[in-house]
Protein backbone atom coordinates (compact mmCIF):
# COMPACT_ATOMS: atom_id res chain seq x y z
CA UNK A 1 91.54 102.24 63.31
CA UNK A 2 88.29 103.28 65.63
CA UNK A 3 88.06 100.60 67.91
CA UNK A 4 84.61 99.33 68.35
CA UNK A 5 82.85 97.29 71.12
CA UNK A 6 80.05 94.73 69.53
CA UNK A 7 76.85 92.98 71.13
CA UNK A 8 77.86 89.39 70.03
CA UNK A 9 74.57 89.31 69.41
CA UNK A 10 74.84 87.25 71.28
CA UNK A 11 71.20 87.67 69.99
CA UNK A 12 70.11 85.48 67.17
CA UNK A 13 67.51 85.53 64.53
CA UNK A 14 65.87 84.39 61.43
CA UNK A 15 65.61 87.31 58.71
CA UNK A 16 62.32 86.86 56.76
CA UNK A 17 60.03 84.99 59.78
CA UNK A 18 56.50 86.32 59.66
CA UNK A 19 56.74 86.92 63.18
CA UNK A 20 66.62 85.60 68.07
CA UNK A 21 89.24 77.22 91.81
CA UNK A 22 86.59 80.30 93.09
CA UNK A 23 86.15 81.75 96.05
CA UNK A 24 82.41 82.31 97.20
CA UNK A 25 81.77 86.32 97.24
CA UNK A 26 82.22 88.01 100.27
CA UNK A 27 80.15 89.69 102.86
CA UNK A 28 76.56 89.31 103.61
CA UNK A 29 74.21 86.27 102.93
CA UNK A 30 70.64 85.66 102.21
CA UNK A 31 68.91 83.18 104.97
CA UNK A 32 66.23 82.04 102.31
CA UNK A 33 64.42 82.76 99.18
CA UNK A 34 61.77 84.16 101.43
CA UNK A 35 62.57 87.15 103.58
CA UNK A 36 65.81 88.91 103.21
CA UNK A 37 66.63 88.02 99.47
CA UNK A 38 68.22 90.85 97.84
CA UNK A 39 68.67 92.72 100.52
CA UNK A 40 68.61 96.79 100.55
CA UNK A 41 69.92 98.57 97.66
CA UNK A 42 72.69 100.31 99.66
CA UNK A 43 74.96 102.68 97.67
CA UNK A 44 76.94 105.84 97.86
CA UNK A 45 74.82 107.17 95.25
CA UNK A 46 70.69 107.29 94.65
CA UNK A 47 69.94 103.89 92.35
CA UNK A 48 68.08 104.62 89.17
CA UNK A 49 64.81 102.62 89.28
CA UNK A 50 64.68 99.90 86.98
CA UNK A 51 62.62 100.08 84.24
CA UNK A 52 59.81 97.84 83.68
CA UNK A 53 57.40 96.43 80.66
CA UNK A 54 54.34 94.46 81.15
CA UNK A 55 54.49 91.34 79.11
CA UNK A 56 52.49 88.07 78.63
CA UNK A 57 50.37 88.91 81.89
CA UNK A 58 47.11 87.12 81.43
CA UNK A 59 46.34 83.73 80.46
CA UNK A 60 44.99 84.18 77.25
CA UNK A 61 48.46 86.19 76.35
CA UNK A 62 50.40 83.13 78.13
CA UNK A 63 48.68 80.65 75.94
CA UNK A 64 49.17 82.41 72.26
CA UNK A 65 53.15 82.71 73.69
CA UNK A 66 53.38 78.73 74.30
CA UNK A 67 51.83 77.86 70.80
CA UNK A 68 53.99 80.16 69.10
CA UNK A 69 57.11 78.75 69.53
CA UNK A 70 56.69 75.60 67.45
CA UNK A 71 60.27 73.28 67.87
CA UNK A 72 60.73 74.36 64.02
CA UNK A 73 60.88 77.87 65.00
CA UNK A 74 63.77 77.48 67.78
CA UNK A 75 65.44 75.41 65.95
CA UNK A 76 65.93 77.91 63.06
CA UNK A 77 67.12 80.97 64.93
CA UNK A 78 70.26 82.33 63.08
CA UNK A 79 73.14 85.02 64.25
CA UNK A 80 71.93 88.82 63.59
CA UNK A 81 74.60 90.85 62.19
CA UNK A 82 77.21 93.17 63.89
CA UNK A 83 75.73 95.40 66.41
CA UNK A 84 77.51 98.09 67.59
CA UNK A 85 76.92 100.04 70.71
CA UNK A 86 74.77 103.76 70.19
CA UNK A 87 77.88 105.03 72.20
CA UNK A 88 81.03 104.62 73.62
CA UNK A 89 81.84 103.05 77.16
CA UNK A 90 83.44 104.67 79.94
CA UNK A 91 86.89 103.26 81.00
CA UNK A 92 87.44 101.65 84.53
CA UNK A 93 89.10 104.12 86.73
CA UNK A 94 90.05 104.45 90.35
CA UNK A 95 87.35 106.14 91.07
CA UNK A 96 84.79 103.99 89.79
CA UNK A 97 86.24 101.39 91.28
CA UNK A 98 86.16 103.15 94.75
CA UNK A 99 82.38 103.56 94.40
CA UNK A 100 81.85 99.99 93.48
CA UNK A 101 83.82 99.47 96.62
CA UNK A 102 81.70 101.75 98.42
CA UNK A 103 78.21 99.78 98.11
CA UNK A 104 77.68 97.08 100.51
CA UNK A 105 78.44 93.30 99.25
CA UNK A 106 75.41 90.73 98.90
CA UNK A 107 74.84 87.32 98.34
CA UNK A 108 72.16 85.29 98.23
CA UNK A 109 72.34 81.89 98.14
CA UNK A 110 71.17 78.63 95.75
CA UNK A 111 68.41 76.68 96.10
CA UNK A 112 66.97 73.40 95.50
CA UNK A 113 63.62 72.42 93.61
CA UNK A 114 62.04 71.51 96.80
CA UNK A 115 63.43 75.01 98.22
CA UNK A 116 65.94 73.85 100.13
CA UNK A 117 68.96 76.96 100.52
CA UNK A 118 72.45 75.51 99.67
CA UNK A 119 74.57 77.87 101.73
CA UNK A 120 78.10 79.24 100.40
CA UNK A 121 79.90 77.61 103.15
CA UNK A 122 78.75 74.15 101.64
CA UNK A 123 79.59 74.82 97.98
CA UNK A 124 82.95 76.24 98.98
CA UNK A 125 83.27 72.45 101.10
CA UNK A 126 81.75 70.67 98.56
CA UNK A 127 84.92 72.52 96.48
CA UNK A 128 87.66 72.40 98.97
CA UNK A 129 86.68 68.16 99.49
CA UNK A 130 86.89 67.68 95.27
CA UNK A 131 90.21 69.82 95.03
CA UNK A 132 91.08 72.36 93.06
CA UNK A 133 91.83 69.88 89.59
CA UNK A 134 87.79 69.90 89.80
CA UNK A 135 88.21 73.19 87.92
CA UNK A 136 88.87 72.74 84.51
CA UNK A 137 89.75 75.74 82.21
CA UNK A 138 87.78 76.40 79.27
CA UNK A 139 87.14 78.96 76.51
CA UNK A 140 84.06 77.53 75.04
CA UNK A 141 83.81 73.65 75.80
CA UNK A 142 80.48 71.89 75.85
CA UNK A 143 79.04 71.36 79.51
CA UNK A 144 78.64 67.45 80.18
CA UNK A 145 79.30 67.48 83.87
CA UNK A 146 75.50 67.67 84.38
CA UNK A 147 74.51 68.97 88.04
CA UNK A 148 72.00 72.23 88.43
CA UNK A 149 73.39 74.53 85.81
CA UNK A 150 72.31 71.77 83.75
CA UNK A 151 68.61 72.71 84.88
CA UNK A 152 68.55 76.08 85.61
CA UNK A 153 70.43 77.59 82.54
CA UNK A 154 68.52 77.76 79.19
CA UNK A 155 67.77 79.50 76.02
CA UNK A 156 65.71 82.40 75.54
CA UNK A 157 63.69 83.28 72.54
CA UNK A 158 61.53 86.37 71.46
CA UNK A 159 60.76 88.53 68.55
CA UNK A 160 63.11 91.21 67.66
CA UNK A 161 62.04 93.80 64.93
CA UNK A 162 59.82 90.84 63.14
CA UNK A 163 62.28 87.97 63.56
CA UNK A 164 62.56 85.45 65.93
CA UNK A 165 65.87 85.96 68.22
CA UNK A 166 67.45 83.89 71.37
CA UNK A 167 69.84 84.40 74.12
CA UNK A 168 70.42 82.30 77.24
CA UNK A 169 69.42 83.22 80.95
CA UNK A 170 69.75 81.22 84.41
CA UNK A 171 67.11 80.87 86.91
CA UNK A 172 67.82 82.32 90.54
CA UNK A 173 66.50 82.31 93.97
CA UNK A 174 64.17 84.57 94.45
CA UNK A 175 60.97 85.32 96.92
CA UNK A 176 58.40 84.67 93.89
CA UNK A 177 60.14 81.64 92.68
CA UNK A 178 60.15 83.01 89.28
CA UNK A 179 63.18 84.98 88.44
CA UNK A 180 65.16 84.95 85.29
CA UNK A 181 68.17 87.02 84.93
CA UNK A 182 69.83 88.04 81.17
CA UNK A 183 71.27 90.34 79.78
CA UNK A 184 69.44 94.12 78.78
CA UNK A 185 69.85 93.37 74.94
CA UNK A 186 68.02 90.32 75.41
CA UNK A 187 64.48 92.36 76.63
CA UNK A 188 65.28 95.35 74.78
CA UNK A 189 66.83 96.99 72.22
CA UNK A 190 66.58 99.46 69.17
CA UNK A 191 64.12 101.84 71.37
CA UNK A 192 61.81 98.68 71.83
CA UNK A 193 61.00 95.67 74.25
CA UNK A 194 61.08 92.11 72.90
CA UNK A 195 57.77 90.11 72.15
CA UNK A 196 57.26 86.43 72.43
CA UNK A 197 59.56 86.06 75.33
CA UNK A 198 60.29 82.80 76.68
CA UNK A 199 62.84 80.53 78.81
CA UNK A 200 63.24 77.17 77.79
CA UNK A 201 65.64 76.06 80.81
CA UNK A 202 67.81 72.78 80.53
CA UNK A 203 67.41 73.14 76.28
CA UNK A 204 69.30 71.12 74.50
CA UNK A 205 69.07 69.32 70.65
CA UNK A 206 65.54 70.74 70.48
CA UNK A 207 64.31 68.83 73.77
CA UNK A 208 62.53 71.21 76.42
CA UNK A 209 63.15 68.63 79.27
CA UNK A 210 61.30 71.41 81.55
CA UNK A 211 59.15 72.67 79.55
CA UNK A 212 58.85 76.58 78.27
CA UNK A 213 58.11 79.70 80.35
CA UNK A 214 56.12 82.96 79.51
CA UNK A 215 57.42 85.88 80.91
CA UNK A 216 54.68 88.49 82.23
CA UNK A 217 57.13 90.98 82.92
CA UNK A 218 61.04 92.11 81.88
CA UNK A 219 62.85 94.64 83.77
CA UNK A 220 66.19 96.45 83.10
CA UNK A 221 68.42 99.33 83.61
CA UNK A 222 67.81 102.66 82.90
CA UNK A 223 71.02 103.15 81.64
CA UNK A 224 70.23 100.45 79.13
CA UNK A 225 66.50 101.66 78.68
CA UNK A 226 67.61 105.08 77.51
CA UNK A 227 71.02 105.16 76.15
CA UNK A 228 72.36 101.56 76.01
CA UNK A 229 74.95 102.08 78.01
CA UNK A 230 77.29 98.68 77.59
CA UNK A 231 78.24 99.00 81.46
CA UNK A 232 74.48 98.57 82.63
CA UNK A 233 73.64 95.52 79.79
CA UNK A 234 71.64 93.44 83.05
CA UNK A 235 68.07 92.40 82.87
CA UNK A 236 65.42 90.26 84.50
CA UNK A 237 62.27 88.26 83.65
CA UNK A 238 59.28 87.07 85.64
CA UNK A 239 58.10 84.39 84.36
CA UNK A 240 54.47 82.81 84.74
CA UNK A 241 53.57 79.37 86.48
CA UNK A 242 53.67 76.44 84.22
CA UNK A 243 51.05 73.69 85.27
CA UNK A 244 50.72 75.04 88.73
CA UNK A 245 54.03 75.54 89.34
CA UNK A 246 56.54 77.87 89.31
CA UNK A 247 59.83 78.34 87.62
CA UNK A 248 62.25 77.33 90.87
CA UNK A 249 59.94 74.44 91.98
CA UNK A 250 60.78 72.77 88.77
CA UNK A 251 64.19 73.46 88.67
CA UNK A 252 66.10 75.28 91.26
CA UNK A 253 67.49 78.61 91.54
CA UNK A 254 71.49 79.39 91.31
CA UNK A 255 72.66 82.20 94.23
CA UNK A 256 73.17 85.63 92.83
CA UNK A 257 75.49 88.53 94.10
CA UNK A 258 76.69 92.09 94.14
CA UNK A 259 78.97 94.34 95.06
CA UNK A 260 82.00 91.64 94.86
CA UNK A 261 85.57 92.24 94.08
CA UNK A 262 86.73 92.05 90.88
CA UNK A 263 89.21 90.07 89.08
CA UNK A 264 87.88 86.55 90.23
CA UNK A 265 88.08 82.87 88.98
CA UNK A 266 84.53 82.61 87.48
CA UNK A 267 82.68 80.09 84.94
CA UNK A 268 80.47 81.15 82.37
CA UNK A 269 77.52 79.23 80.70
CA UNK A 270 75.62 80.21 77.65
CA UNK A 271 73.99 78.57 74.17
CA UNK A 272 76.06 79.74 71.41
CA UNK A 273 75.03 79.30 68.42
CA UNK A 274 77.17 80.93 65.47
CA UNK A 275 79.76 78.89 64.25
CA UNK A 276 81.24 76.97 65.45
CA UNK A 277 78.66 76.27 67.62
CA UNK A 278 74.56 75.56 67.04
CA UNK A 279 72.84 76.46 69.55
CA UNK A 280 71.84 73.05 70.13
CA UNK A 281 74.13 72.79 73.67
CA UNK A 282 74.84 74.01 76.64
CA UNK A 283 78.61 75.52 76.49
CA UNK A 284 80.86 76.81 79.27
CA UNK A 285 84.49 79.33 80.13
CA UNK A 286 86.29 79.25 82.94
CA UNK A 287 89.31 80.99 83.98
CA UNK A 288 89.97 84.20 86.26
CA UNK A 289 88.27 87.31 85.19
CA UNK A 290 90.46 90.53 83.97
CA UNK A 291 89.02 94.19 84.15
CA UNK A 292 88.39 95.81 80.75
CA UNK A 293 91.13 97.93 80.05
CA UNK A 294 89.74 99.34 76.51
CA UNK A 295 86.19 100.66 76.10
CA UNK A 296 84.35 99.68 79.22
CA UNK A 297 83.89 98.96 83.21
CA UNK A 298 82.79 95.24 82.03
CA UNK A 299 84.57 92.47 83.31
CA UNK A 300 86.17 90.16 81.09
CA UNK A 301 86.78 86.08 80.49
CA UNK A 302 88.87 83.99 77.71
CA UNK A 303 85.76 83.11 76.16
CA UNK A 304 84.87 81.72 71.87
CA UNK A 305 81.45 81.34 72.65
CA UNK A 306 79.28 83.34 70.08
CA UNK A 307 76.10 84.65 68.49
CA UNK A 308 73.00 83.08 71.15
CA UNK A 309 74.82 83.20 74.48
CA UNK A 310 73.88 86.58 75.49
CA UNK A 311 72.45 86.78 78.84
CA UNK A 312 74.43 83.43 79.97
CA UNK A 313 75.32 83.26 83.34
CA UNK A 314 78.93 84.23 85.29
CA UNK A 315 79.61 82.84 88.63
CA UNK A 316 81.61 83.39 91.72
CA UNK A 317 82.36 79.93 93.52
CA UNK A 318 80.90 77.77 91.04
CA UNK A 319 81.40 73.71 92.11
CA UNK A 320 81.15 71.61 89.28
CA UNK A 321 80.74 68.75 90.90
CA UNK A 322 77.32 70.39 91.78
CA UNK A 323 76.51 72.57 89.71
CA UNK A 324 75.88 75.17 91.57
CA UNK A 325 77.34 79.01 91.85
CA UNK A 326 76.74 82.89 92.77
CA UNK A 327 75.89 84.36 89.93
CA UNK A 328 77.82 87.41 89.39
CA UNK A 329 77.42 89.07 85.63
CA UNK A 330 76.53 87.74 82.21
CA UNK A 331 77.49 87.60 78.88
CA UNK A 332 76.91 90.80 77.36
CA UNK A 333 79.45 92.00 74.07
CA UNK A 334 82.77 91.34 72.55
CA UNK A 335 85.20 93.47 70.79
CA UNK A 336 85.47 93.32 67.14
CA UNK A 337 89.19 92.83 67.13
CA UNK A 338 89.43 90.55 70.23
CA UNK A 339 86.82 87.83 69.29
CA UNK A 340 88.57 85.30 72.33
CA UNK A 341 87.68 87.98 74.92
CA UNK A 342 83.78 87.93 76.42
CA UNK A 343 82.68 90.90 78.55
CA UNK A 344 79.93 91.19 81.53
CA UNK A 345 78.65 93.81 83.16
CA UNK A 346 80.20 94.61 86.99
CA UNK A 347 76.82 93.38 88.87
CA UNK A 348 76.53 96.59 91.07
CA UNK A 349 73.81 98.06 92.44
CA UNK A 350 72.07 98.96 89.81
CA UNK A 351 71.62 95.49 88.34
CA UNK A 352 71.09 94.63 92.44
CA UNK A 353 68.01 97.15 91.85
CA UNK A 354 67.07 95.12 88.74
CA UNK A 355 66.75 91.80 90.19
CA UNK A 356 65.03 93.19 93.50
CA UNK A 357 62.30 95.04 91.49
CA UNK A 358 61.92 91.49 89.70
CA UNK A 359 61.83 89.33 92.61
CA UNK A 360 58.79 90.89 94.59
CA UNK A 361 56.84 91.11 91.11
CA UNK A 362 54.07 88.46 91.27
CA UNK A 363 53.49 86.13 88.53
CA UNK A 364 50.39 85.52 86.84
């Protein structure tokens, strides 16, 4: 039998809408989400620039966006069916893992609504003082610890190909306050960017607790623009101010890294919603990451979580007492025969490109 890898789509739509115990990562640190975030793009190799699509970027645009997406319509997004991959990945190898070693590591750290940086050192204390039982494994449990994941990860919805899809996405720190990072599949695919795009952070049952965010611009890979290349799945949104203020104001943005080693303890956060699941919740996996041995360089969780929680954040040093994390890949595809096994891209720099270009993009 051909072995397959899938998108769990992980996008979802309606068919027939008029309109789907860590350790913190190593080596350098952000001081703030002002100067220094994201650092150089420092590589072995020249970094493809990201590509980039203009999206809801005036106010009129903005506006139409927010009164589209009615409760109802949310509400009603369903799983798409089985997508499978235009081609087949590349394997891990020694040397690829030699040129991920190569590029230099970064890490920049979480911060508060008020903009307040949360440095490793004190989510890795804030760890260390709860003990390791804080750290309970999962493979798709619903998240009722509360804390910031609780604001900062939400859904996602846009229209794909004339339906209304979702995914999930996590706020981060960033110097414009307004960066969302997904997955690539959730701002493009089929030869086409998504319309409609939104972020609904801290979703849950319907309630928009923090209201919902216009994106004026998505960025992603090229390797995902051109070929959809399941090893460069990564993508960001800007997203616009919402009355007056923008997206980290409101509620906080989770640290983000690159370059780490591999094979880490890691949690992973998304809104599934094929059954079992809804959609309606916030759902998390934790356990120690495992390379991909089959298809892919993707690393890999114990993970049920389905259909809608594309683009949901991983994390290096996540404390759940707090809340808070590095975020270090998302959830991009499953294999058709290995439906307990989720897969994220390696967050090299390439996706460190992705989330740079987004960062110093103003918003509208």
């Amino acid at each position: 039998m051909r072995r397959t890898a899938r998108l769990i789509p992980l996008l979802t739509a309606v068919a027939g809408s008029t309109l789907l115990t860590a350790t913190i990562a190593h080596g350098a640190t952000g001081t703030g989400a002002g100067a220094g975030t994201g650092g150089g793009v420092t590589a072995a190799r020249a970094v493809p620039q990201p590509v980039e699509k203009e999206a809801a970027d005036t106010k009129a645009e903005q506006r139409t966006v927010q009164r589209y997406w009615t409760e109802a319509k949310m509400e009603a997004a369903q799983p798409l069916a089985t997508l499978i991959p235009e081609k087949d990945g590349a394997r891990l190898t020694s040397a690829a893992i030699a040129a991920q070693a190569a590029a230099d590591p970064v890490s920049i750290p979480a911060t508060t609504p008020n903009g307040d940086i949360v440095p490793a050192a004190g989510m890795a204390a804030g760890m260390a003082a709860k003990g390791t039982a804080a750290v309970r494994a999962s493979t798709g449990a619903p998240w009722t610890r509360g804390g910031a994941i609780a604001r900062t990860t939400g859904r996602v919805f846009f229209t794909y190909q004339g339906r209304n899809a979702s995914c999930s996405a996590n706020a981060v720190t960033s110097e414009n306050r307004s960066t969302v990072i997904t997955a690539g599949h959730c701002v493009r695919m089929g030869g086409a960017f998504h319309s409609n795009w939104v972020f609904v952070p801290g979703y849950e049952n319907g309630d928009r607790p923090y209201g919902t965010w216009v994106a004026t611009t998505l960025y992603t890979t090229p390797q995902w623009h051109n070929t959809e290349d399941i090893n460069y799945d990564v993508a960001s949104a800007v997203v616009a101010p919402l009355n007056g203020r923008s997206l980290t104001d409101v509620v906080g943005g989770q640290g983000v890294s690159f370059n780490q080693s591999r094979r880490a303890q890691m949690h992973s956060f998304g809104y599934p919603a094929a059954s079992p699941y809804d959609g309606s919740k916030l759902v998390y996996c934790a356990g120690r990451a495992f390379d991909d041995f089959l298809m892919s360089r993707d690393i890999g969780l114990n993970c049920t979580m389905t259909g809608g929680s594309s683009g949901g954040p991983w994390f290096l040093g996540f404390n759940e007492s707090t809340g808070l994390g590095t975020l270090n890949s998302v959830n991009s595809f499953k294999y058709d025969f290995a439906s307990g096994w989720m897969f994220g891209p390696y967050f090299g720099t390439d996706a460190q490109a992705v989330y740079q270009a987004a960062q110093t993009t103003g918003a509208p």
